[in-house]
Protein backbone atom coordinates (compact mmCIF):
# COMPACT_ATOMS: atom_id res chain seq x y z
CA UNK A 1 10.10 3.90 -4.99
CA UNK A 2 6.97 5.57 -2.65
CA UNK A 3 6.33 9.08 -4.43
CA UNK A 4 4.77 11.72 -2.52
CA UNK A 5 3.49 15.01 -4.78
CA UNK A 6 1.54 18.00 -3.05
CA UNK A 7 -1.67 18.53 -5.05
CA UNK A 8 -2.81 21.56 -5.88
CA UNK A 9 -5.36 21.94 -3.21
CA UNK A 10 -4.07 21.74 0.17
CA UNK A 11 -6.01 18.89 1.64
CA UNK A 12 -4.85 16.56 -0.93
CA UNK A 13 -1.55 15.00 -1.67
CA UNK A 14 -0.57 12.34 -3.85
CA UNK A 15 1.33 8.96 -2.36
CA UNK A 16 2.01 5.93 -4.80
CA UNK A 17 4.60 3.78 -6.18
CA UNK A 18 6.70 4.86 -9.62
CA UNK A 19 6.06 2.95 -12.49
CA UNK A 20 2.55 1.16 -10.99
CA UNK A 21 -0.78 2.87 -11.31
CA UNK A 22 -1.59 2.52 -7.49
CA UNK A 23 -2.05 5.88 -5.27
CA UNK A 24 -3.75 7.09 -3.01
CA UNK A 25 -4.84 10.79 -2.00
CA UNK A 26 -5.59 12.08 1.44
CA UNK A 27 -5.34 9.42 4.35
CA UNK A 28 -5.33 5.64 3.53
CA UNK A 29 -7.79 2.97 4.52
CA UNK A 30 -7.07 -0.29 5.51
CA UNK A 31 -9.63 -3.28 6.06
CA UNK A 32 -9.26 -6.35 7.46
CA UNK A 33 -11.45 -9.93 6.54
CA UNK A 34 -13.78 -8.60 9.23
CA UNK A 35 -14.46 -6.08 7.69
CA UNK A 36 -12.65 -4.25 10.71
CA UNK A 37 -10.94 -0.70 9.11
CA UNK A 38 -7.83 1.92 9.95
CA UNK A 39 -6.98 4.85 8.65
CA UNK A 40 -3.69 6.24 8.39
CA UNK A 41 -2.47 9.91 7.06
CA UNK A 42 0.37 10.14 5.24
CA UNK A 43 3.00 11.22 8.41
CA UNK A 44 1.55 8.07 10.06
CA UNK A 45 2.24 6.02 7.20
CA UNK A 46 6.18 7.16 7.04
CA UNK A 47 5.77 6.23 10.58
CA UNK A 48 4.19 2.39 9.74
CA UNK A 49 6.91 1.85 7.15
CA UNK A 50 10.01 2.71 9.52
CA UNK A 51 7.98 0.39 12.40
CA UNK A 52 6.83 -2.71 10.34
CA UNK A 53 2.75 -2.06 10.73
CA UNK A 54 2.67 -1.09 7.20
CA UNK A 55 4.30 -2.98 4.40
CA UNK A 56 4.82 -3.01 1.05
CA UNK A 57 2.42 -5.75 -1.34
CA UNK A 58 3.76 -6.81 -5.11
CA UNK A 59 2.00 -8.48 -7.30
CA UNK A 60 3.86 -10.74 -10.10
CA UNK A 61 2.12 -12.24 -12.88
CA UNK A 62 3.96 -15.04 -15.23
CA UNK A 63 7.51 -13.23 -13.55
CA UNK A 64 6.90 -9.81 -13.88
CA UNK A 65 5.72 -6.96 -11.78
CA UNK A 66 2.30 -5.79 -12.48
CA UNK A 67 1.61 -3.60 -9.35
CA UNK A 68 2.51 -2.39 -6.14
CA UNK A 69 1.08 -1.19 -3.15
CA UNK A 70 0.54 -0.88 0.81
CA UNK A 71 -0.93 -3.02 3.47
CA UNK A 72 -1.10 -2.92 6.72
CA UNK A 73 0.53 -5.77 9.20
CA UNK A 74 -3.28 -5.83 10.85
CA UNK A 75 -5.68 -4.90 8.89
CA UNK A 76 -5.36 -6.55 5.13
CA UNK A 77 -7.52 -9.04 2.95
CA UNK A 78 -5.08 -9.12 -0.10
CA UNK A 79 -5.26 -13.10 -0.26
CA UNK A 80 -9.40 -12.86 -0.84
CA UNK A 81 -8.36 -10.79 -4.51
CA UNK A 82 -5.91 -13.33 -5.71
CA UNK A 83 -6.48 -14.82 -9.05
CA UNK A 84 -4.74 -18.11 -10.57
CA UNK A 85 -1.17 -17.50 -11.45
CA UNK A 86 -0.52 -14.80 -9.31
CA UNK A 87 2.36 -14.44 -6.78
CA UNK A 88 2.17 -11.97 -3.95
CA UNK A 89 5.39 -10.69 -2.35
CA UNK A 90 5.09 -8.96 0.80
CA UNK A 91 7.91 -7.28 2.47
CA UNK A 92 9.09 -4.98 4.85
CA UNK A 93 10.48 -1.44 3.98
CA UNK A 94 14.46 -0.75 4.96
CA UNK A 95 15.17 1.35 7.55
C-alpha cells in the first residue's frame, strides 16, 4: 500500500510503501542507464500510476519480500543493482 503523510514543514511530504523502508520526500527522481533523469512531484506521480509511466518494483529474496518501490516505464536502471538470488517483480498499479 503507497502511504502519503504531510510533514511538518510544508514543502515536504512523505510517499513510501507500508511495511518496506523505501520513501521518498519532495519530488522523485528517476534515471535511466544513460544517465538521462525525470522528476516527478507527487500529483504527477498519482498521475504515472493511473497511466502506466510509473510502476511499482518488488524485490524477493529466497521467496520473500524484502522491498518495494517506484520506477518509471522510461527512465529506470533497476537490473544494473541486482545481486545473485534476487527476483524482481515489476507491475502495473490497478486502476
Amino acid at each position: 500500500m503507497l502511504c502519503f503523510v504531510n510533514a511538518e514543514y510544508e514543502k515536504d511530504c512523505l510517499i513510501g510503501f507500508k511495511d518496506t523502508g523505501w520513501h521518498f520526500h519532495d519530488d522523485l527522481g528517476f534515471i535511466d542507464k544513460h544517465g538521462h533523469v525525470t522528476e516527478l512531484n507527487y500529483l504527477d506521480i498519482l498521475t504515472g500510476l493511473r497511466e502506466g509511466r510509473v510502476l511499482v518494483c518488488e524485490r524477493w529474496e529466497s521467496g520473500s519480500l524484502t522491498d518495494r518501490w517506484l520506477v518509471h516505464s522510461e527512465f529506470n536502471n533497476e537490473l544494473r543493482y541486482m545481486q545473485e538470488g534476487q527476483e524482481l517483480r515489476i507491475w502495473k498499479a490497478p486502476r
